[in-house]
C-alpha atoms as a PDB file:
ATOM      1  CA  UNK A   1       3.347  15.433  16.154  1.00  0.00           C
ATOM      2  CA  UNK A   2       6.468  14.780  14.354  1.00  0.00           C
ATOM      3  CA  UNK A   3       7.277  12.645  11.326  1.00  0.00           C
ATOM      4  CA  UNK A   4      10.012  11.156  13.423  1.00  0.00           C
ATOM      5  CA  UNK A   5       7.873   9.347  15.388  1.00  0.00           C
ATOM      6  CA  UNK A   6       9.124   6.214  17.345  1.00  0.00           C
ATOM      7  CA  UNK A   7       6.779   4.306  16.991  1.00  0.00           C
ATOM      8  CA  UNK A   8       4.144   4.324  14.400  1.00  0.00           C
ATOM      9  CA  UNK A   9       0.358   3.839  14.742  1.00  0.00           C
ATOM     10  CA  UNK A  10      -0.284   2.350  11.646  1.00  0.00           C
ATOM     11  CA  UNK A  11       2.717  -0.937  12.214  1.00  0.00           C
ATOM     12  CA  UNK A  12       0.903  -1.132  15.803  1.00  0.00           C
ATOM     13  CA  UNK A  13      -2.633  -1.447  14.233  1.00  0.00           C
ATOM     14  CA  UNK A  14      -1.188  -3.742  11.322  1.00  0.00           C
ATOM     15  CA  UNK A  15       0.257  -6.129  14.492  1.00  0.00           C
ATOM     16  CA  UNK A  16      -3.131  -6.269  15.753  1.00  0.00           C
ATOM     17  CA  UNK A  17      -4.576  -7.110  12.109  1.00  0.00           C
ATOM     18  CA  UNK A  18      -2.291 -10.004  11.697  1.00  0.00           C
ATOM     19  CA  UNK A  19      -4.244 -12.173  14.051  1.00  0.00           C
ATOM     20  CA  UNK A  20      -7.321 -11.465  12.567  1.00  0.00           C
ATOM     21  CA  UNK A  21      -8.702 -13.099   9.751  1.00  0.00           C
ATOM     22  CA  UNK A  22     -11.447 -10.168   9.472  1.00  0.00           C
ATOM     23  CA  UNK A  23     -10.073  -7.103   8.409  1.00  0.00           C
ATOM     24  CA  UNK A  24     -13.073  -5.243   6.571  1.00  0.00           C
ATOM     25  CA  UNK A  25     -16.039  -7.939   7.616  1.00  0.00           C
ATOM     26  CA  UNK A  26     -18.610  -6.754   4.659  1.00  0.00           C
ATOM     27  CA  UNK A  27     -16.280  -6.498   1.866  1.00  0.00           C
ATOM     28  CA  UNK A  28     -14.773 -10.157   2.599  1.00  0.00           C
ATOM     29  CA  UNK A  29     -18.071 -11.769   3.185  1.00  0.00           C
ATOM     30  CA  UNK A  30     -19.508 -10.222   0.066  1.00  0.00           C
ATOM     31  CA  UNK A  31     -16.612 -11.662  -1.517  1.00  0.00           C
ATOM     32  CA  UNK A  32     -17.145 -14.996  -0.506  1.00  0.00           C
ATOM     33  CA  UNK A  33     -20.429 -15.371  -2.145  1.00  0.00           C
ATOM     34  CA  UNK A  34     -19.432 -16.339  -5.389  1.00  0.00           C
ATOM     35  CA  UNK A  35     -17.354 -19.391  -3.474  1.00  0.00           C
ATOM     36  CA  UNK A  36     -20.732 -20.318  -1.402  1.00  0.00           C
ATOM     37  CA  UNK A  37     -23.176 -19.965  -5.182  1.00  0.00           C
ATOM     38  CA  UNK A  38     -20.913 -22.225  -6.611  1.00  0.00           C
ATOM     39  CA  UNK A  39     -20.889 -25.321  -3.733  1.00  0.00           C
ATOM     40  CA  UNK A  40     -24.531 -24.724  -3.791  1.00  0.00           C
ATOM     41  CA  UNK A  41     -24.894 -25.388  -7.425  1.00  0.00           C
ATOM     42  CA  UNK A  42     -22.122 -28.354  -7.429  1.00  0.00           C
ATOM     43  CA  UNK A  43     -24.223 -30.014  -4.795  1.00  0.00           C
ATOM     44  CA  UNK A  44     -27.431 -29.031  -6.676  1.00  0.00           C
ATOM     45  CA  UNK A  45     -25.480 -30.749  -9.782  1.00  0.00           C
ATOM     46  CA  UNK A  46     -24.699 -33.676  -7.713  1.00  0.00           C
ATOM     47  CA  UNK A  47     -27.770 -34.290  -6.223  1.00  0.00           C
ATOM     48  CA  UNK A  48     -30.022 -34.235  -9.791  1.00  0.00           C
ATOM     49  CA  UNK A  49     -27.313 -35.445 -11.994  1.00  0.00           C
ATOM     50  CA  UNK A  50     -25.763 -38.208 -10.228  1.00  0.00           C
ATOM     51  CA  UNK A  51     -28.446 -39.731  -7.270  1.00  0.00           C
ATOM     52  CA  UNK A  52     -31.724 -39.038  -8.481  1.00  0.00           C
ATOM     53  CA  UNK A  53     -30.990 -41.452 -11.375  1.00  0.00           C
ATOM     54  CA  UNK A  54     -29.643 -43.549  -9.148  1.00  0.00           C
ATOM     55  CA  UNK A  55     -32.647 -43.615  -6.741  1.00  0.00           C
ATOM     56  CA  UNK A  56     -35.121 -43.874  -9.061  1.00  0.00           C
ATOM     57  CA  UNK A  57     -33.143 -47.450 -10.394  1.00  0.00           C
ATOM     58  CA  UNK A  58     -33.000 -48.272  -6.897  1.00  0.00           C
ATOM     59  CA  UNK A  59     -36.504 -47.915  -6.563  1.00  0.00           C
ATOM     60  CA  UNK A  60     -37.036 -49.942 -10.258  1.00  0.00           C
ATOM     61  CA  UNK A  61     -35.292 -53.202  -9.023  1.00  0.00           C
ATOM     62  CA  UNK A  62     -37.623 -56.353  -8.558  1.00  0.00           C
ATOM     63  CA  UNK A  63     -35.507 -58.417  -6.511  1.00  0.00           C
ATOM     64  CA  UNK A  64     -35.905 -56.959  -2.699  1.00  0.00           C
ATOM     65  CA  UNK A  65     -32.767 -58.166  -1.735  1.00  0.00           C
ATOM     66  CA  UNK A  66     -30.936 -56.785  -4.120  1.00  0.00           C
ATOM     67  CA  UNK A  67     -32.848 -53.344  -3.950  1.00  0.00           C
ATOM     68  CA  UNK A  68     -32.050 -53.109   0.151  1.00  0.00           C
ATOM     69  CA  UNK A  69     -28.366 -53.479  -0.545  1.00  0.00           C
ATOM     70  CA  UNK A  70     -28.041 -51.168  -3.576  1.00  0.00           C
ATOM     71  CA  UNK A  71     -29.892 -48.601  -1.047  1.00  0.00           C
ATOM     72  CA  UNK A  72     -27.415 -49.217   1.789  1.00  0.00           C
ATOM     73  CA  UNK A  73     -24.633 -48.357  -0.862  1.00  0.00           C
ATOM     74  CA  UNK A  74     -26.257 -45.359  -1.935  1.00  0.00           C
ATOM     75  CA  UNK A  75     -26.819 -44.491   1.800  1.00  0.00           C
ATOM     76  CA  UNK A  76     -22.925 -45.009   2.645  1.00  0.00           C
ATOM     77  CA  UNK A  77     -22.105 -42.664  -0.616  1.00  0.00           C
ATOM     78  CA  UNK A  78     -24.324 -40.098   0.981  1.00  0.00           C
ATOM     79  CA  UNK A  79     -22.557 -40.332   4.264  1.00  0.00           C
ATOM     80  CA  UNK A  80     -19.326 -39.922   2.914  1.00  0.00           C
ATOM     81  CA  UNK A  81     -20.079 -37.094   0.470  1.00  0.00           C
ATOM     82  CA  UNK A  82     -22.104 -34.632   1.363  1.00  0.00           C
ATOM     83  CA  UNK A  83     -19.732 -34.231   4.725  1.00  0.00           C
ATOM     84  CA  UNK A  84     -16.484 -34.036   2.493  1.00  0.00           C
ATOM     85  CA  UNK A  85     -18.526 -31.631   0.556  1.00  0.00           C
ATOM     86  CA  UNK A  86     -18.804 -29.619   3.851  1.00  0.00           C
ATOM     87  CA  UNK A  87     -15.575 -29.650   4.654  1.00  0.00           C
ATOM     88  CA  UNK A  88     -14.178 -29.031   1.100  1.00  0.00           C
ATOM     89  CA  UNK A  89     -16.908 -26.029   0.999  1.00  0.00           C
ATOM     90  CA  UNK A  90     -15.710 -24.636   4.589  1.00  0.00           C
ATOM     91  CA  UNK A  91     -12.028 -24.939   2.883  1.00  0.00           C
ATOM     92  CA  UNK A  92     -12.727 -23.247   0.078  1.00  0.00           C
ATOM     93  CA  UNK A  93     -14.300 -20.247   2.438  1.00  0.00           C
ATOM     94  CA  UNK A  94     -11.716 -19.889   4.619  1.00  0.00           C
ATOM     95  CA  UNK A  95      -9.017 -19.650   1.641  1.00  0.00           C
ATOM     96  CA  UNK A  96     -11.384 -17.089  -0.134  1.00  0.00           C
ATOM     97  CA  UNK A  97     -11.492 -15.148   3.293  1.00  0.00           C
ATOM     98  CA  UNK A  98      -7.390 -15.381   3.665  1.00  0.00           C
ATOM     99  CA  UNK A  99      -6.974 -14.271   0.114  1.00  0.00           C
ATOM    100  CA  UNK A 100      -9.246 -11.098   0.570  1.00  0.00           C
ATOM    101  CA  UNK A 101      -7.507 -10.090   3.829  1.00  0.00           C
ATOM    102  CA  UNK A 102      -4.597  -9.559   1.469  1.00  0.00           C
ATOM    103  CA  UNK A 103      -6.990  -7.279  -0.481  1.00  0.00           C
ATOM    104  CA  UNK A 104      -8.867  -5.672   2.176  1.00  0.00           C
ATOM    105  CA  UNK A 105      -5.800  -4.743   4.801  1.00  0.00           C
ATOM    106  CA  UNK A 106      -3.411  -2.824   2.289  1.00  0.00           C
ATOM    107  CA  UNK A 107      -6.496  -0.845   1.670  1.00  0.00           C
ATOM    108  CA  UNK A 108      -7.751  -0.570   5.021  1.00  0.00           C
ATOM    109  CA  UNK A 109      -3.396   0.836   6.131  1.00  0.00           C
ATOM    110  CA  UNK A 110      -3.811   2.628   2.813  1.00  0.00           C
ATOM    111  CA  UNK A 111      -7.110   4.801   4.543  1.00  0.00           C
ATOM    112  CA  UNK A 112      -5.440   4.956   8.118  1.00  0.00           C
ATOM    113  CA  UNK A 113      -2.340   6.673   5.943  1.00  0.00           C
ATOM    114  CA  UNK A 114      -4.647   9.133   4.276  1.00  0.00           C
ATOM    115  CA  UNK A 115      -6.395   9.840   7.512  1.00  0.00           C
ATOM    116  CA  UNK A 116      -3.085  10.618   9.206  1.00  0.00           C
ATOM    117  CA  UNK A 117      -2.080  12.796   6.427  1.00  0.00           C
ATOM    118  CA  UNK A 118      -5.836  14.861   6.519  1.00  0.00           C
ATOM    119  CA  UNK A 119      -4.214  15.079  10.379  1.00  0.00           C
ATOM    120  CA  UNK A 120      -1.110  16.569   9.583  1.00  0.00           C
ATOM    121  CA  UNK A 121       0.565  13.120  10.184  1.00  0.00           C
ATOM    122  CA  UNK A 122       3.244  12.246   7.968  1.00  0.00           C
ATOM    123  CA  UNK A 123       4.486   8.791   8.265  1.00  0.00           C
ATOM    124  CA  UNK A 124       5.699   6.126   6.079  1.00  0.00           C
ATOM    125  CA  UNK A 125       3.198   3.339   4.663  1.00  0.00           C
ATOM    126  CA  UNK A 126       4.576  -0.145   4.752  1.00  0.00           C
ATOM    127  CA  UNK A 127       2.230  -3.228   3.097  1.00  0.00           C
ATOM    128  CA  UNK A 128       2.847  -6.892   4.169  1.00  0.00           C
ATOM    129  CA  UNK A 129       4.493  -9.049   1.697  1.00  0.00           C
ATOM    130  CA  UNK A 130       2.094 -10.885  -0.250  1.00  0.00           C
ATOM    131  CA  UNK A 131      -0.222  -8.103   0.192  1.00  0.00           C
ATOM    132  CA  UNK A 132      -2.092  -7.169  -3.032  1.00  0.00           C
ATOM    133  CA  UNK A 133      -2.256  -3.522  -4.435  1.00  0.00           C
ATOM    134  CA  UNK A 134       1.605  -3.050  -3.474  1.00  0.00           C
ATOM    135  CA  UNK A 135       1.996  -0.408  -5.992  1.00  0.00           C
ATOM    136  CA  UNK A 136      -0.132   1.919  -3.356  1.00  0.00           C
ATOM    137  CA  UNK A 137       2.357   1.908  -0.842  1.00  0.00           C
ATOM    138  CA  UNK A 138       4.883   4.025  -2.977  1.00  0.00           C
ATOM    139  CA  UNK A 139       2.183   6.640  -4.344  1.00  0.00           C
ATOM    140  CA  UNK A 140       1.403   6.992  -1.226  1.00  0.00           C
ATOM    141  CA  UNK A 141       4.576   7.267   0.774  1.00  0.00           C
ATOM    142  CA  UNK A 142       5.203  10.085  -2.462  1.00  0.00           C
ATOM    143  CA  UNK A 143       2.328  11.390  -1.541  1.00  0.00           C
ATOM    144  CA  UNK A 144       3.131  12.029   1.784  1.00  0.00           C
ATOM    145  CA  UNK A 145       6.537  13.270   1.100  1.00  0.00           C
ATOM    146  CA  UNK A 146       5.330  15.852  -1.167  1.00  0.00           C
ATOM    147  CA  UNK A 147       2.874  17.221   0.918  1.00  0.00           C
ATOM    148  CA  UNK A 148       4.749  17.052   3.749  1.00  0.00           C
ATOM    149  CA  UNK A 149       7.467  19.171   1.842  1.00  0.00           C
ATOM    150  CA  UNK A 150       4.763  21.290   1.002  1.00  0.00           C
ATOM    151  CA  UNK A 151       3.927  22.144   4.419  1.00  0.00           C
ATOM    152  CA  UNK A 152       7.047  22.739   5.930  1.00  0.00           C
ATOM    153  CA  UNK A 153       7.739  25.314   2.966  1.00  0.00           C
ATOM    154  CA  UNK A 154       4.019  27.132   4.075  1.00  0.00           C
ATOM    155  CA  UNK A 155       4.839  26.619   7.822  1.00  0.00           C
ATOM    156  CA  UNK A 156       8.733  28.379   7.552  1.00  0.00           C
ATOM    157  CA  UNK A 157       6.993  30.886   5.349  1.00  0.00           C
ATOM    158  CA  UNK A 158       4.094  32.355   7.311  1.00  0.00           C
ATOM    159  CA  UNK A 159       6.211  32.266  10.197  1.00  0.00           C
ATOM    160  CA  UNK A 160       8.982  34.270   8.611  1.00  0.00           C
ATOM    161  CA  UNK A 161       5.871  36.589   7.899  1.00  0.00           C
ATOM    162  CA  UNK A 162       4.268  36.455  11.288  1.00  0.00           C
ATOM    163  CA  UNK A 163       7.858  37.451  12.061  1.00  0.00           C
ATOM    164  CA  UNK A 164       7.981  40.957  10.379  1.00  0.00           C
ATOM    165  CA  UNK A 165       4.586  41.853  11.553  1.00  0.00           C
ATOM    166  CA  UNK A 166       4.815  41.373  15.191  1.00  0.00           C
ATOM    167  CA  UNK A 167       8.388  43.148  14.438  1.00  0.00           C
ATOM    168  CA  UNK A 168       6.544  46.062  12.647  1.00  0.00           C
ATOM    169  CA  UNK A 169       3.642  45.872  16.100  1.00  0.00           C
ATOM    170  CA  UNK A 170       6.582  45.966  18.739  1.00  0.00           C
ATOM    171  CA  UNK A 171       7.753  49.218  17.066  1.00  0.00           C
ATOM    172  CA  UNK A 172       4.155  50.639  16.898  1.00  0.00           C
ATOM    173  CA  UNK A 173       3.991  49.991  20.556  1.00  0.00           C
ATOM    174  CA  UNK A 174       7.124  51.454  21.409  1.00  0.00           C
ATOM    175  CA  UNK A 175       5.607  54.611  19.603  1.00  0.00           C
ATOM    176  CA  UNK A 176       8.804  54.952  17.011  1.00  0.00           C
ATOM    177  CA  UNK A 177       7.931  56.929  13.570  1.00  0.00           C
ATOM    178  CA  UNK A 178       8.745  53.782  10.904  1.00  0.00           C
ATOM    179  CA  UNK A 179      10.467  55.401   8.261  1.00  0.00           C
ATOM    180  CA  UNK A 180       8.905  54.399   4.792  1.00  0.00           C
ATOM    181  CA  UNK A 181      12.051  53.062   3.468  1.00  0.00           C
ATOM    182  CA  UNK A 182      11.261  50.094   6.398  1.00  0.00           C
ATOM    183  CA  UNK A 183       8.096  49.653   5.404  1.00  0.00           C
ATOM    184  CA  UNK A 184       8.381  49.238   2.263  1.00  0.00           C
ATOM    185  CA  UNK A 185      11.773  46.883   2.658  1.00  0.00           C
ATOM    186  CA  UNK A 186       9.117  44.962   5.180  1.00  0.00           C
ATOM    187  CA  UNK A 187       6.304  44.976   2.740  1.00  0.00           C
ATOM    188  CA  UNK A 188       8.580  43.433  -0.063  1.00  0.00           C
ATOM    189  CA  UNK A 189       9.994  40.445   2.555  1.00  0.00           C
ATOM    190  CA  UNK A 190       6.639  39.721   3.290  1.00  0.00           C
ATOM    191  CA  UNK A 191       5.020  39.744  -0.334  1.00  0.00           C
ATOM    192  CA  UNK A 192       8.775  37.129  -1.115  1.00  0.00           C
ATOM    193  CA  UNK A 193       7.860  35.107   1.492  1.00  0.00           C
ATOM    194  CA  UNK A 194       3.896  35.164   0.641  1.00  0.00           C
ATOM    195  CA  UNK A 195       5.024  34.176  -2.962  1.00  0.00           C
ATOM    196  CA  UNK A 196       6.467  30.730  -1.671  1.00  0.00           C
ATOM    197  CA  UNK A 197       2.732  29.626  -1.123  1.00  0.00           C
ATOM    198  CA  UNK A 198       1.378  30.034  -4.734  1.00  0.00           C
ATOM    199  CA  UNK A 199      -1.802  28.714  -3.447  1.00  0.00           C
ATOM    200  CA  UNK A 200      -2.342  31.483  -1.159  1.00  0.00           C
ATOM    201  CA  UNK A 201      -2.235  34.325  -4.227  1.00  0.00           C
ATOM    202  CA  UNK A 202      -4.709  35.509  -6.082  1.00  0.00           C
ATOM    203  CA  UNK A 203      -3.809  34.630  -9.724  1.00  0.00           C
ATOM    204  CA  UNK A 204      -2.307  36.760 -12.183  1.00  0.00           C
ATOM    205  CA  UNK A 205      -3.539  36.642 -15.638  1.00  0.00           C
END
């Protein structure tokens, strides 16, 4: 397919990643248990620090009255905590789970790009703004460009060689008598265009 591309997988899968809050599900729950552990011990703290003192002086008043209304106010400080603790808790989650999104989807574009690229795909990579890990986007992109450079150059080459062989077959077939002088011109344009792809050559030492 070619780099020119109208329209480009990975900005069509990114529009489909904006409305979701779950990008990579195990890597942004895992990271949200450090935010749970810590309302768990704040409530922990709450609950021995502050009110079991407080219930056990409760329990230590002599005058009934006075016992039943201190209770009542305890029981109204437990109605009005412990859900704003919920709610502050379920808060703190959802931030945590926006703030890895803008962790987790440049990486997760970042593997679609290098998955494209194992494909033959060259395309630009574009992060969101905001999106953490922004320095990936232009190794990548320079990635791309390089080894997209690199094969065009193997591509023009090995079909400039596939060239002079099938030129060198069609004369076979039509039964001509190659001079040497050709073959040896042919020999060198193939061995000029063979030394374009380094890779390809045995080494010289």
């Amino acid at each position: 397919m070619s780099a020119q591309s109208t329209v480009n997988p990975l900005l069509e899968a990114g529009g489909k990643e904006s409305r979701r809050l779950l990008i990579e599900p195990g890597f942004q729950l895992r990271a949200q248990i450090s935010v749970l552990v810590c309302i768990l011990l704040f409530a922990l703290f709450v609950g021995t620090v502050l009110f079991v003192p407080q219930h056990h002086s409760v329990s230590q008043e002599p005058d009934v009255g006075v016992r039943a209304l201190l209770r009542q106010q305890l029981y109204d400080i437990h109605l009005r905590l412990w859900p704003l603790l919920l709610v502050a808790g379920l808060f703190a989650v959802y931030i945590g789970l926006r703030w890895s999104r803008r962790v987790a989807e440049p990486l997760h574009r970042l593997h679609l790009h290098l998955k494209e690229m194992a494909e033959g795909e060259f395309r630009p990579l574009h992060f969101r703004p905001g999106d953490e890990f922004r320095i990936f986007e232009e190794d990548a992109n320079l990635l791309s460009r390089k080894m997209q450079m690199l094969a065009t150059r193997n591509r023009d080459a090995l079909l400039a060689v596939y060239g002079y062989v099938n030129k060198l077959r069609e004369r076979l077939a039509a039964g001509d008598v190659i001079p040497r002088a050709d073959l040896e011109e042919t020999a060198t344009a193939i061995l000029s265009q063979l030394e374009k792809i380094p890779d390809i050559l045995p080494s010289r030492r």
